[in-house]
PDB file of N, CA and C in Angstrom:
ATOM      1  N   UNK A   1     114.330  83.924 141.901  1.00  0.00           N
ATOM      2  CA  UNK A   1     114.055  83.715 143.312  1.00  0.00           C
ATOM      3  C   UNK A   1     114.753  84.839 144.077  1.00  0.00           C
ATOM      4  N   UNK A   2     114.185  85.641 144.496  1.00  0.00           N
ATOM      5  CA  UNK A   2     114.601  87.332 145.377  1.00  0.00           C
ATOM      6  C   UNK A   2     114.328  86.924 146.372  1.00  0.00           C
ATOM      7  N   UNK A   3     113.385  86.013 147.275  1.00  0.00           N
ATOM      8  CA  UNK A   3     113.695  85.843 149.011  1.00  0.00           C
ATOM      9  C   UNK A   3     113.750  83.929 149.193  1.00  0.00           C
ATOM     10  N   UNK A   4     114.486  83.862 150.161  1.00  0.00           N
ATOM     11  CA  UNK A   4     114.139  82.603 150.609  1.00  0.00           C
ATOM     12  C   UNK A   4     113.807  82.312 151.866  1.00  0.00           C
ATOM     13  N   UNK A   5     113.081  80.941 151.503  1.00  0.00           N
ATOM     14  CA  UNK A   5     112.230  80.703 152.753  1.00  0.00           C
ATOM     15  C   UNK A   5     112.814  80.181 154.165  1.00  0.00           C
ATOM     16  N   UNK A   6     114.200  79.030 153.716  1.00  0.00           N
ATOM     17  CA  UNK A   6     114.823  78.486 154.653  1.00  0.00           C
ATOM     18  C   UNK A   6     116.271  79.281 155.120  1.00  0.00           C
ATOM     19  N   UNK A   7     117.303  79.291 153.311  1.00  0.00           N
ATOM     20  CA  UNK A   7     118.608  79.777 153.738  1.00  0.00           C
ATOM     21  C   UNK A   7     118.625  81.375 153.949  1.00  0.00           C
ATOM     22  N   UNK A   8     119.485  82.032 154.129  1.00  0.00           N
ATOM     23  CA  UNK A   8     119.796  83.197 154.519  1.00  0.00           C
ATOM     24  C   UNK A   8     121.154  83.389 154.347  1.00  0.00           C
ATOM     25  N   UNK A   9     121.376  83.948 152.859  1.00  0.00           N
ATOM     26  CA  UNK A   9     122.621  83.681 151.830  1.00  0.00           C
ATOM     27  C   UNK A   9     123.438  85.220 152.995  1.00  0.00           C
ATOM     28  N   UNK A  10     122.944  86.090 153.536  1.00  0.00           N
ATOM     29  CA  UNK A  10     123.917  86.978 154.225  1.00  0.00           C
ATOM     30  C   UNK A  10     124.474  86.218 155.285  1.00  0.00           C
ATOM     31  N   UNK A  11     123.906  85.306 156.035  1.00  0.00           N
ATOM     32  CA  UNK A  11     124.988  84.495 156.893  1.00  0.00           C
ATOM     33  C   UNK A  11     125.464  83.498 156.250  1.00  0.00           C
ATOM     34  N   UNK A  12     125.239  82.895 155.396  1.00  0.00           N
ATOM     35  CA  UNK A  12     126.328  82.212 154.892  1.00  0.00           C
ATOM     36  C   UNK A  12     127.393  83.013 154.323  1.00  0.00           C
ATOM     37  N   UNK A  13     126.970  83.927 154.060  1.00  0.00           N
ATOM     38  CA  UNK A  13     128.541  85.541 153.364  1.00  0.00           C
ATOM     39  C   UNK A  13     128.690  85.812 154.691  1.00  0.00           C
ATOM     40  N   UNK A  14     128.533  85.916 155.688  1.00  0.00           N
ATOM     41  CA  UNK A  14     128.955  86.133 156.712  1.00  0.00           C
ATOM     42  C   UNK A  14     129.973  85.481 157.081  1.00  0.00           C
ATOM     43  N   UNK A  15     129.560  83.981 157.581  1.00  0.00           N
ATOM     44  CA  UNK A  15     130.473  82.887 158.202  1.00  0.00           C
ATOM     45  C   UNK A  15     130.974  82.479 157.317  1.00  0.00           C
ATOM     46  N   UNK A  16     131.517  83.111 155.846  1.00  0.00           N
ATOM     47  CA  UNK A  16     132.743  82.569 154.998  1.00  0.00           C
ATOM     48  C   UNK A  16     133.675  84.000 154.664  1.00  0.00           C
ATOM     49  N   UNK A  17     133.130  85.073 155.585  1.00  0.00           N
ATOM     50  CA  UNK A  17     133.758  86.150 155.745  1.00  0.00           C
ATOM     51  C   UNK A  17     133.805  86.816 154.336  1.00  0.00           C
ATOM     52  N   UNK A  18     132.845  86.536 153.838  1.00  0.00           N
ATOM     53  CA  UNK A  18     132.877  87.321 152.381  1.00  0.00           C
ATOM     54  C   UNK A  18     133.432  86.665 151.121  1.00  0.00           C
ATOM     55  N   UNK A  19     134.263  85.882 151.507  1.00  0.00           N
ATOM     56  CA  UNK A  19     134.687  85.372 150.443  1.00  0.00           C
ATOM     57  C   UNK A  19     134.450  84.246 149.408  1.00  0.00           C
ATOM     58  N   UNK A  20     134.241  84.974 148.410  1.00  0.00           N
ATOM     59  CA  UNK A  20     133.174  84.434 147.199  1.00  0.00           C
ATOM     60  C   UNK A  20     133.850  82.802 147.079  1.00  0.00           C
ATOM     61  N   UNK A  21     134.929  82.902 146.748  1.00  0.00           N
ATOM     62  CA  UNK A  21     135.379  81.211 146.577  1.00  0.00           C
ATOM     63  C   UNK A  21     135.269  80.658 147.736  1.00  0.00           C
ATOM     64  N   UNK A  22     135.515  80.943 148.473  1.00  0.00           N
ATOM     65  CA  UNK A  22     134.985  80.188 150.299  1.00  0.00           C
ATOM     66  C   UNK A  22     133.945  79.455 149.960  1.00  0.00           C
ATOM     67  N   UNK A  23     132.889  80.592 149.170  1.00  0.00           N
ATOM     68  CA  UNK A  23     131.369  80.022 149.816  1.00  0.00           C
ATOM     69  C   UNK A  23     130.850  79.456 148.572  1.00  0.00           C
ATOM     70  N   UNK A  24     131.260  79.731 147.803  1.00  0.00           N
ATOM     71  CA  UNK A  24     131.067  78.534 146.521  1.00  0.00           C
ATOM     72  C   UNK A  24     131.875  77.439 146.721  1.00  0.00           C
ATOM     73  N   UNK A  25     132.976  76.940 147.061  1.00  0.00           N
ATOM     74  CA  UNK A  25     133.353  75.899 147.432  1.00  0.00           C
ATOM     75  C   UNK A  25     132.546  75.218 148.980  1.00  0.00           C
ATOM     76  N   UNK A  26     132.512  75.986 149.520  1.00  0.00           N
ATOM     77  CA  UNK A  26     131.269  75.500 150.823  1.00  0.00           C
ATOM     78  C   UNK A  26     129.675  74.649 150.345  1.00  0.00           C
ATOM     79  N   UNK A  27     129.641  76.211 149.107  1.00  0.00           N
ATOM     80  CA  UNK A  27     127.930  75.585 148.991  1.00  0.00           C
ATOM     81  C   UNK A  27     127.646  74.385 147.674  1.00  0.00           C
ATOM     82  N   UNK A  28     128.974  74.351 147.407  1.00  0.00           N
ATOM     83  CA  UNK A  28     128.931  72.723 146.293  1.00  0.00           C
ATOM     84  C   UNK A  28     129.119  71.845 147.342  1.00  0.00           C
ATOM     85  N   UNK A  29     130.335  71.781 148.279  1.00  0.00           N
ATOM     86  CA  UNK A  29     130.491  70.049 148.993  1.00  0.00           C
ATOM     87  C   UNK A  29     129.069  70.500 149.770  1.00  0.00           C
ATOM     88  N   UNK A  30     128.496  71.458 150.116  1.00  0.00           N
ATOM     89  CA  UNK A  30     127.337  71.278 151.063  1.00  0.00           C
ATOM     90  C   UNK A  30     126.155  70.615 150.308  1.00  0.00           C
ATOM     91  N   UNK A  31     126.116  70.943 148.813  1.00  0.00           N
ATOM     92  CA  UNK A  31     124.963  70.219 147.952  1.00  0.00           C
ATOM     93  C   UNK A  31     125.232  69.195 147.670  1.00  0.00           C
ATOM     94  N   UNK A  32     126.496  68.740 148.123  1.00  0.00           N
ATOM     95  CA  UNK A  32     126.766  66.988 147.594  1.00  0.00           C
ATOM     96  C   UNK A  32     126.674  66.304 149.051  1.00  0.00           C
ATOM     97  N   UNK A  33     126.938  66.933 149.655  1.00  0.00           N
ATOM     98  CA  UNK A  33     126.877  65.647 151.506  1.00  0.00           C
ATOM     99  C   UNK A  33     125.526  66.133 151.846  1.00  0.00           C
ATOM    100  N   UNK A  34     124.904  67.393 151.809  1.00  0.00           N
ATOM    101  CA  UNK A  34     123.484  67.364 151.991  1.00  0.00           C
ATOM    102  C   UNK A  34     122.733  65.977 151.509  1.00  0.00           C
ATOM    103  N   UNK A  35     122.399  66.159 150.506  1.00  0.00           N
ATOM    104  CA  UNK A  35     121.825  65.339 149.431  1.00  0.00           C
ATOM    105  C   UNK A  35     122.336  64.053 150.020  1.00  0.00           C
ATOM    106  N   UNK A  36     123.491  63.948 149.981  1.00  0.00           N
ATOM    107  CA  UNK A  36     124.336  62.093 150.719  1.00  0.00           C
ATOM    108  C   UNK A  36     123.446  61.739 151.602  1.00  0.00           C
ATOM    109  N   UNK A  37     123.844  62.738 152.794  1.00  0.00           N
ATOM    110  CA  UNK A  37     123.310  62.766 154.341  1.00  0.00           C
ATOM    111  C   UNK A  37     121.430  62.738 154.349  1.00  0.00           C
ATOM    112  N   UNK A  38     121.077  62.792 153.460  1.00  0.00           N
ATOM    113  CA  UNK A  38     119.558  62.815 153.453  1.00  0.00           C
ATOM    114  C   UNK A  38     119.223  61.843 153.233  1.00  0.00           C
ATOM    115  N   UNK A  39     119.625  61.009 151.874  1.00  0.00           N
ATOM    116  CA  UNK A  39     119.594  60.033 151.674  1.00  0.00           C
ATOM    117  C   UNK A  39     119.490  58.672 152.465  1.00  0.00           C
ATOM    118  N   UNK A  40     120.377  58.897 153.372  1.00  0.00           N
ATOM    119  CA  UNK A  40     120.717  57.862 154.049  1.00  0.00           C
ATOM    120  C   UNK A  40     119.800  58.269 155.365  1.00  0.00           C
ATOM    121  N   UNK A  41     119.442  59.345 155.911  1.00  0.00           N
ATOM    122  CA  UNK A  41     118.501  59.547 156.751  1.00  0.00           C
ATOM    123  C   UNK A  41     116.912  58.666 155.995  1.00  0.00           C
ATOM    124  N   UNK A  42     117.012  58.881 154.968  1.00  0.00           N
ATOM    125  CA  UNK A  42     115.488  58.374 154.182  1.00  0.00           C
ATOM    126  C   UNK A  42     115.390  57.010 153.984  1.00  0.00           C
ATOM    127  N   UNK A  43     116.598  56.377 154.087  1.00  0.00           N
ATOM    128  CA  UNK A  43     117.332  55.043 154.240  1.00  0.00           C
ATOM    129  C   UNK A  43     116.753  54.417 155.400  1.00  0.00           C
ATOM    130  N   UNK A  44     116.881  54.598 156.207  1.00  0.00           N
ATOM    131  CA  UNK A  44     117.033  54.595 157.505  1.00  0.00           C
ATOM    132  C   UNK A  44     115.390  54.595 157.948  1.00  0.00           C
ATOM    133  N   UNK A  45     114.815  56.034 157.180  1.00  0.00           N
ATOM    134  CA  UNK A  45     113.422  56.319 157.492  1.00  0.00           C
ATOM    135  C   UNK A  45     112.426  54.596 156.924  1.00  0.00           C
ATOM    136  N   UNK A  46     112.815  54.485 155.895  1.00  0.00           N
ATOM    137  CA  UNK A  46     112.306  53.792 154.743  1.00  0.00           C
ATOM    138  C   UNK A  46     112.515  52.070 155.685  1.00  0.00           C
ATOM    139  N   UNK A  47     113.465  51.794 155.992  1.00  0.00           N
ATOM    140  CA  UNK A  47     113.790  50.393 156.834  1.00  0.00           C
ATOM    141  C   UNK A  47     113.114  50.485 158.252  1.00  0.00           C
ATOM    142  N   UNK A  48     112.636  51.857 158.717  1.00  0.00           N
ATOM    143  CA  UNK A  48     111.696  51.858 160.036  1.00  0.00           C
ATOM    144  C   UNK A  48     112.960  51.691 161.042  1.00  0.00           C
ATOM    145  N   UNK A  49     114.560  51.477 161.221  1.00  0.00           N
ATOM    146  CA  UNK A  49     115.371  51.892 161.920  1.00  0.00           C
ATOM    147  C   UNK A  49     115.241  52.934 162.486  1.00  0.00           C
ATOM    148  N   UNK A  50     114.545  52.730 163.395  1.00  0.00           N
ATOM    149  CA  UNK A  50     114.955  54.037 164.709  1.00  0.00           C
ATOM    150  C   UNK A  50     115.855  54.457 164.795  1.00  0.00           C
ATOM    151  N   UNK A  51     116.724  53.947 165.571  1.00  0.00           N
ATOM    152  CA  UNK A  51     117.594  54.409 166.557  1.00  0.00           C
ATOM    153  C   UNK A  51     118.831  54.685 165.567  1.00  0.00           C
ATOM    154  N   UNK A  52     118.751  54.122 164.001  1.00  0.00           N
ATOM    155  CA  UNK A  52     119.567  54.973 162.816  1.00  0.00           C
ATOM    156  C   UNK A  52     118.797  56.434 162.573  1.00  0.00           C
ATOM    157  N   UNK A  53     117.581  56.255 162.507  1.00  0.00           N
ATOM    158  CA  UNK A  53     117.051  57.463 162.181  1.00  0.00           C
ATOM    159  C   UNK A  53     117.763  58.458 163.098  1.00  0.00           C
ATOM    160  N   UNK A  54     116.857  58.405 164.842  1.00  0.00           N
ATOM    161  CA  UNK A  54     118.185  58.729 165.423  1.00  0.00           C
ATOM    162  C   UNK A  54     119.409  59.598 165.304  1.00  0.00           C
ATOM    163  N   UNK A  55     120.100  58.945 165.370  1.00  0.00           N
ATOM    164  CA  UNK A  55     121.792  59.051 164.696  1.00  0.00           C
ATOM    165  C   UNK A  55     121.936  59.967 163.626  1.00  0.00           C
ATOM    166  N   UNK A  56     121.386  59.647 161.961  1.00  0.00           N
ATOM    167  CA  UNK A  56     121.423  60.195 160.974  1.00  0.00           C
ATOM    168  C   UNK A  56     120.666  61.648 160.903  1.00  0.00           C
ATOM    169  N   UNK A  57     119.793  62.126 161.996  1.00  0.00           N
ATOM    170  CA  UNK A  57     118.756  63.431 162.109  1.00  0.00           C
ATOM    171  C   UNK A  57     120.032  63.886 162.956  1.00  0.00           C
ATOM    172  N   UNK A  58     120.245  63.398 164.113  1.00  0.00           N
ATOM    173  CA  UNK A  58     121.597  64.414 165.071  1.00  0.00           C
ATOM    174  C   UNK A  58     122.643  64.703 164.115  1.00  0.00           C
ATOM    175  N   UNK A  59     122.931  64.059 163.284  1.00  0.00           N
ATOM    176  CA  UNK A  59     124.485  64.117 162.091  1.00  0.00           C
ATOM    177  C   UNK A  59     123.779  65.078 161.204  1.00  0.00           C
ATOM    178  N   UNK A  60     122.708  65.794 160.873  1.00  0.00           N
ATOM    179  CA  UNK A  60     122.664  66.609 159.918  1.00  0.00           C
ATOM    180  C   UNK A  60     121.735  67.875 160.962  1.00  0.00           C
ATOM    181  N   UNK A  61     121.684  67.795 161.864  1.00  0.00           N
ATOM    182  CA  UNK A  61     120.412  68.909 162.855  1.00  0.00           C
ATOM    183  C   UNK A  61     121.834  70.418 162.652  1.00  0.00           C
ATOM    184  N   UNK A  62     122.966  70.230 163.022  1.00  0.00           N
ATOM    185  CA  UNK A  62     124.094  71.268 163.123  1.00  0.00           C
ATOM    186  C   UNK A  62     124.367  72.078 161.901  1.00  0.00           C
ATOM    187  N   UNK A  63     123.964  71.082 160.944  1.00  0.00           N
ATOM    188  CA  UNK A  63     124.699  71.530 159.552  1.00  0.00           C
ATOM    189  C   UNK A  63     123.748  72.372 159.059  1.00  0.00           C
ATOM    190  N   UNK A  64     122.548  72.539 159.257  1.00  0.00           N
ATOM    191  CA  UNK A  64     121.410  73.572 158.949  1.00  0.00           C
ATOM    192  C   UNK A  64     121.712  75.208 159.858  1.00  0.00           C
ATOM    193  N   UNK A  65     122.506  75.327 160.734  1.00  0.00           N
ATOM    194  CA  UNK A  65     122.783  76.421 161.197  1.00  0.00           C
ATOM    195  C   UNK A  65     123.611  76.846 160.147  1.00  0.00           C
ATOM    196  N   UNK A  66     124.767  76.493 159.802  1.00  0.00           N
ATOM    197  CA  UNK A  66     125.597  77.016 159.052  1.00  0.00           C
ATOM    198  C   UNK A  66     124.849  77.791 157.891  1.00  0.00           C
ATOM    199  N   UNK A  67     123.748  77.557 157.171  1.00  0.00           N
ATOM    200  CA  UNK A  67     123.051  78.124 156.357  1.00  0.00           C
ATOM    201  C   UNK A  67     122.029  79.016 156.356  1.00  0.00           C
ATOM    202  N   UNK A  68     121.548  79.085 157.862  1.00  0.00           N
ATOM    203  CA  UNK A  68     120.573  80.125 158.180  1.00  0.00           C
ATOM    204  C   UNK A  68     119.057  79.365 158.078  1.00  0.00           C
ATOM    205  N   UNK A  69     119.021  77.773 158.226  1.00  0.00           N
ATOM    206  CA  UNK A  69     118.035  77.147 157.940  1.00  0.00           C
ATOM    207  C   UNK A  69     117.719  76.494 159.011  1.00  0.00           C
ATOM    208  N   UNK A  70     117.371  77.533 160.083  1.00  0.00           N
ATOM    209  CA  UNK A  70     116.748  77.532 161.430  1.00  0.00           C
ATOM    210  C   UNK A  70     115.103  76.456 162.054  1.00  0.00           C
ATOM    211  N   UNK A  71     114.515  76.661 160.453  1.00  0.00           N
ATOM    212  CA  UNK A  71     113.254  75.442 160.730  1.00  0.00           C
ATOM    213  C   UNK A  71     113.606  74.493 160.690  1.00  0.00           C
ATOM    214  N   UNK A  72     114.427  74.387 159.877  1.00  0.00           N
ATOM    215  CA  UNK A  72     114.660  72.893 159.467  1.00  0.00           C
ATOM    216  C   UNK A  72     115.592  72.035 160.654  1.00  0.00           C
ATOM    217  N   UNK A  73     116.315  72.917 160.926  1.00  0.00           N
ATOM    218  CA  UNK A  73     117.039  72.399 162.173  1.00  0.00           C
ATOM    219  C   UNK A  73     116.033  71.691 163.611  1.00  0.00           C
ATOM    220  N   UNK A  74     114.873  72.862 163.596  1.00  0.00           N
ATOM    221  CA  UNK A  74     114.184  72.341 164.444  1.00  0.00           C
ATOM    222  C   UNK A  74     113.468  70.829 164.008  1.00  0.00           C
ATOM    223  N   UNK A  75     113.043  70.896 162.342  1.00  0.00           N
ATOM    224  CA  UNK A  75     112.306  69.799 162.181  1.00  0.00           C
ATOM    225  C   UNK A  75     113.398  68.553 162.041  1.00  0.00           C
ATOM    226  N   UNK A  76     114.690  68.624 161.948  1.00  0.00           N
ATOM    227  CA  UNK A  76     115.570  67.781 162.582  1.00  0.00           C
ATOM    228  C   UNK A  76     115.954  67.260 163.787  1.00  0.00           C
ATOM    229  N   UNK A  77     115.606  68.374 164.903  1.00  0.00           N
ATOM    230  CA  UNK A  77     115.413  67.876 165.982  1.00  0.00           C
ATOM    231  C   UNK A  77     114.147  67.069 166.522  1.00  0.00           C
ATOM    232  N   UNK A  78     112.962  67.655 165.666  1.00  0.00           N
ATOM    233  CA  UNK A  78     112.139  67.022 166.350  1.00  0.00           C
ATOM    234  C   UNK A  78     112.165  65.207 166.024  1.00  0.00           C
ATOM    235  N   UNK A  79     112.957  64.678 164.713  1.00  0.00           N
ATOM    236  CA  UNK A  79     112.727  63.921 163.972  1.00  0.00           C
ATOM    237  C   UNK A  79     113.980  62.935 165.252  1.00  0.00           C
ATOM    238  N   UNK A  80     114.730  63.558 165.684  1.00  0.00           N
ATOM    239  CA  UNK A  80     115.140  62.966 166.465  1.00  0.00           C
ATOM    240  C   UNK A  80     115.278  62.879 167.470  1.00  0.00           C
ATOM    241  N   UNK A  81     114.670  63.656 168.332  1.00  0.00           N
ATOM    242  CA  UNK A  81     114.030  63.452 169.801  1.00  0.00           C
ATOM    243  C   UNK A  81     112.821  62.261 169.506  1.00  0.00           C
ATOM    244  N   UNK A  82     112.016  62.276 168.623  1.00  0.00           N
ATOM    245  CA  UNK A  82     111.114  61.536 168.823  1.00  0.00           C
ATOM    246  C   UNK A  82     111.539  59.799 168.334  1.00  0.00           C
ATOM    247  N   UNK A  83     112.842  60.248 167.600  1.00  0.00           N
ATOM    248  CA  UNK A  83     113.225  58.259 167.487  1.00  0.00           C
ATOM    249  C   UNK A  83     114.134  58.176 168.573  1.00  0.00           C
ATOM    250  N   UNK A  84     114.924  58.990 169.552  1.00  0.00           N
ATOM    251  CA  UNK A  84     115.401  58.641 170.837  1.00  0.00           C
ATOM    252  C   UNK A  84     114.973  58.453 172.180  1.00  0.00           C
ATOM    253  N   UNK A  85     113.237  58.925 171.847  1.00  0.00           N
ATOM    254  CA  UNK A  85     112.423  58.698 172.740  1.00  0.00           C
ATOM    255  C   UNK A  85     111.293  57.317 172.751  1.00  0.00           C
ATOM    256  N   UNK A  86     111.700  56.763 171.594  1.00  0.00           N
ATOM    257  CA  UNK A  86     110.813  55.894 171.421  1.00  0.00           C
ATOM    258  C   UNK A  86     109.376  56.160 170.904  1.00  0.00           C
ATOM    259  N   UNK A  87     109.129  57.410 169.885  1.00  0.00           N
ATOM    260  CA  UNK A  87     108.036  57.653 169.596  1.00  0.00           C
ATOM    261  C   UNK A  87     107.621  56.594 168.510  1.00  0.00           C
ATOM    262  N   UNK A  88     106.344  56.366 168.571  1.00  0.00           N
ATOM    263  CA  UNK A  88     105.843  55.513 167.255  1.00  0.00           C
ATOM    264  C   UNK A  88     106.177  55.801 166.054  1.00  0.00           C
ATOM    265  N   UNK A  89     106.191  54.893 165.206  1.00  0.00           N
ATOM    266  CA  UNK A  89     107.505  55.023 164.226  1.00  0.00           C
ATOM    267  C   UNK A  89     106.294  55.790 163.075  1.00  0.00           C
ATOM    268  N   UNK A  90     105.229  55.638 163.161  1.00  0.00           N
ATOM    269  CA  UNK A  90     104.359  56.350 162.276  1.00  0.00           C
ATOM    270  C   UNK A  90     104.392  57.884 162.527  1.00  0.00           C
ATOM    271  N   UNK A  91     104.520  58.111 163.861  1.00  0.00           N
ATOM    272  CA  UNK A  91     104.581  59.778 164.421  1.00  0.00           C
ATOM    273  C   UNK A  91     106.129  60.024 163.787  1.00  0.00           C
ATOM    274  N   UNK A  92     107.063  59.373 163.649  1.00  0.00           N
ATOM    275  CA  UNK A  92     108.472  59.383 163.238  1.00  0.00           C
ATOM    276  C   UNK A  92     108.167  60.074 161.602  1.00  0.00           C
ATOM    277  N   UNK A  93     107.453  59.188 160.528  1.00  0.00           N
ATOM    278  CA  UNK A  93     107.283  58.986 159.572  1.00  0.00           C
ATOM    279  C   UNK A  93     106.486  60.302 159.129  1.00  0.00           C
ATOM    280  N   UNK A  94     105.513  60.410 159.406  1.00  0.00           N
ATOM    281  CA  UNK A  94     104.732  61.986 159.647  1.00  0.00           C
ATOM    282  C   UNK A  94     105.877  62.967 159.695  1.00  0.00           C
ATOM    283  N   UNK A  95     106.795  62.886 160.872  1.00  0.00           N
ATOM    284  CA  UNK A  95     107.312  63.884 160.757  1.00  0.00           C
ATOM    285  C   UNK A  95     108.512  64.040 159.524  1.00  0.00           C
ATOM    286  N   UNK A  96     108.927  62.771 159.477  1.00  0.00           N
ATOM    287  CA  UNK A  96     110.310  62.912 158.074  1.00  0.00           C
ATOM    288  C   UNK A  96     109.753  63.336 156.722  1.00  0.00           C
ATOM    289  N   UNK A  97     108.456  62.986 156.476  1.00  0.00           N
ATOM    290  CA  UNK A  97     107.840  63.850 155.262  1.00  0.00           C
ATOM    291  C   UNK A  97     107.544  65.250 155.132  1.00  0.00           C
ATOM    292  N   UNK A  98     107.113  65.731 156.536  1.00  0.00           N
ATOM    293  CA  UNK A  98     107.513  66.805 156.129  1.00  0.00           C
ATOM    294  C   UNK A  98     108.511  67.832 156.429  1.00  0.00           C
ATOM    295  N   UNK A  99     109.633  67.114 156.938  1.00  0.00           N
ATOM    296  CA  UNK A  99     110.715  67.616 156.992  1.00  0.00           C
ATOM    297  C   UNK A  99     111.129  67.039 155.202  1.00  0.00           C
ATOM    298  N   UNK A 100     111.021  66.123 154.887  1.00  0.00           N
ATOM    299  CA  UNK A 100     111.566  65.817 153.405  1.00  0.00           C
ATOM    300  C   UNK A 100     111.220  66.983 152.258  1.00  0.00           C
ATOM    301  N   UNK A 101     110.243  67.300 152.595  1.00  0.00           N
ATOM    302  CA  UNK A 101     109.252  68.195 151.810  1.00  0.00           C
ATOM    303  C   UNK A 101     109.993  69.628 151.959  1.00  0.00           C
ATOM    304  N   UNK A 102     110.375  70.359 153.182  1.00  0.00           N
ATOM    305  CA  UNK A 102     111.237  71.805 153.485  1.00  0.00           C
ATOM    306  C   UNK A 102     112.391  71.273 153.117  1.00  0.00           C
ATOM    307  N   UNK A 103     113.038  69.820 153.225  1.00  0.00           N
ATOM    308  CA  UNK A 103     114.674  69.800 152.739  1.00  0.00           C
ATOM    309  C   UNK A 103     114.568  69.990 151.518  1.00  0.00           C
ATOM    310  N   UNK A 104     113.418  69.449 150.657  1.00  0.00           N
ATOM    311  CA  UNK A 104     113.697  69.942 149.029  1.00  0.00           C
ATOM    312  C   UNK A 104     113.391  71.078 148.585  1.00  0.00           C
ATOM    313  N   UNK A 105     112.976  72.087 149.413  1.00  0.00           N
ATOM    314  CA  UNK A 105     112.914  72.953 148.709  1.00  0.00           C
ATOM    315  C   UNK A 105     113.921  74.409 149.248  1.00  0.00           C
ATOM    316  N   UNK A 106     114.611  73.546 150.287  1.00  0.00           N
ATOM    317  CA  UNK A 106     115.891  74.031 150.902  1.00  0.00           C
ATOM    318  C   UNK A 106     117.366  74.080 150.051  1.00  0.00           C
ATOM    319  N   UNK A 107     117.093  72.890 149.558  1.00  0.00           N
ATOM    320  CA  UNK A 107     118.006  72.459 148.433  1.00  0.00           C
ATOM    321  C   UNK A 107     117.582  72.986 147.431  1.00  0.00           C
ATOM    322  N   UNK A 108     116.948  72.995 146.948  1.00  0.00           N
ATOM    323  CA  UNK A 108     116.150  74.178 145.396  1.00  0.00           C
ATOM    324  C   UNK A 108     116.849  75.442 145.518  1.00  0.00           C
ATOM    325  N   UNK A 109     116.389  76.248 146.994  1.00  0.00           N
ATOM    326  CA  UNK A 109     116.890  77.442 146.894  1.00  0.00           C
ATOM    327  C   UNK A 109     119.042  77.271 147.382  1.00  0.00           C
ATOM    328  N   UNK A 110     119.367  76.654 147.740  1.00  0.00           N
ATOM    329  CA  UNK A 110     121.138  76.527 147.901  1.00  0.00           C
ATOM    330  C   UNK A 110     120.941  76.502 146.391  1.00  0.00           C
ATOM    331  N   UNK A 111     120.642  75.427 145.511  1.00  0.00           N
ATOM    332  CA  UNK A 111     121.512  75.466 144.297  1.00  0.00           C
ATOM    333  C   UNK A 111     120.567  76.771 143.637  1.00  0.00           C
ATOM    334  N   UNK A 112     119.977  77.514 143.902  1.00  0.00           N
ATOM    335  CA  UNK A 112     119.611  78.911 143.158  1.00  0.00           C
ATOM    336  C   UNK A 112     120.616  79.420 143.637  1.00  0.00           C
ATOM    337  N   UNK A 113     121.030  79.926 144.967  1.00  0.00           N
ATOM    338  CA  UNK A 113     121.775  81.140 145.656  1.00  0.00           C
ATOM    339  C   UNK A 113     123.038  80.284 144.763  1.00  0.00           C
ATOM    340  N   UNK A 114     123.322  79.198 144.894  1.00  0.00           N
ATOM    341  CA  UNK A 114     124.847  78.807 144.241  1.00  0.00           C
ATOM    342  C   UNK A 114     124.462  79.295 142.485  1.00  0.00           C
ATOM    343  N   UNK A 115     124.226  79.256 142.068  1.00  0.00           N
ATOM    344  CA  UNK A 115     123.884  79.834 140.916  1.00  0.00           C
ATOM    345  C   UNK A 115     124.157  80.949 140.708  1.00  0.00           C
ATOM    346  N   UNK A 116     123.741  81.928 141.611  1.00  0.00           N
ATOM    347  CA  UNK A 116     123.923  83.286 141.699  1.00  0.00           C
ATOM    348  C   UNK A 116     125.506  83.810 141.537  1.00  0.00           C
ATOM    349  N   UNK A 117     126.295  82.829 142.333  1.00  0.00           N
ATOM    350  CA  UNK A 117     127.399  82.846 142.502  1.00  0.00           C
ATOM    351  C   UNK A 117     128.191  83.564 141.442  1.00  0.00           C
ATOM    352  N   UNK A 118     129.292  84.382 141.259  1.00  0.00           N
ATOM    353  CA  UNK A 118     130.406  84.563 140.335  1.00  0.00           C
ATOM    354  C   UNK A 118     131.076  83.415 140.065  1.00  0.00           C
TER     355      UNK A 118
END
């Protein structure tokens, strides 16, 4: 894998200032609370809880900057503007699939670039 679609492994070497153990210790707890934090967003999706959905899309919309995974952030926002607005929970649902769909293959490419790692 030579490009990726979501992360952007030079700002993450950026905002760990270069340093290789920084960002391998960054990009393991990030593949274990990612993965947590999704979960429980899909949790949430899966019980038709709004206003968790909500909550659990704002608790992970920030953490996609840190990685250079700028769509996804948006498709986090949209996932939660539309359960704080009261959108129909089917327009909700539409959208968490395919945000589910770019988080996995967001996560595919972190644990490639972590791979890469020294």
């Amino acid at each position: 894998m030579n490009s990726y679609t979501f992360i952007q492994p030079d700002l993450i070497k950026s905002n760990m200032f270069g340093d290789e153990q920084m960002i391998q210790t960054f990009i393991g707890m990030y593949l274990t609370h990612c993965r947590s934090d999704f979960d429980n967003l899909s949790a949430a999706v899966h019980r038709r809880d709004v206003p968790e959905i909500g909550s659990k899309a704002h608790h992970m919309k920030p953490t996609m900057s840190y990685i250079g995974a700028r769509e996804l952030h948006v498709q986090f926002q949209e996932v939660e503007s539309a359960a704080r607005n009261g959108t129909d929970v089917s327009i909700i649902l539409s959208l968490f699939e395919h945000l589910e769909r770019n988080f996995e293959v967001m996560m595919r490419e972190l644990d490639h670039f972590y791979s890469t790692l020294s």
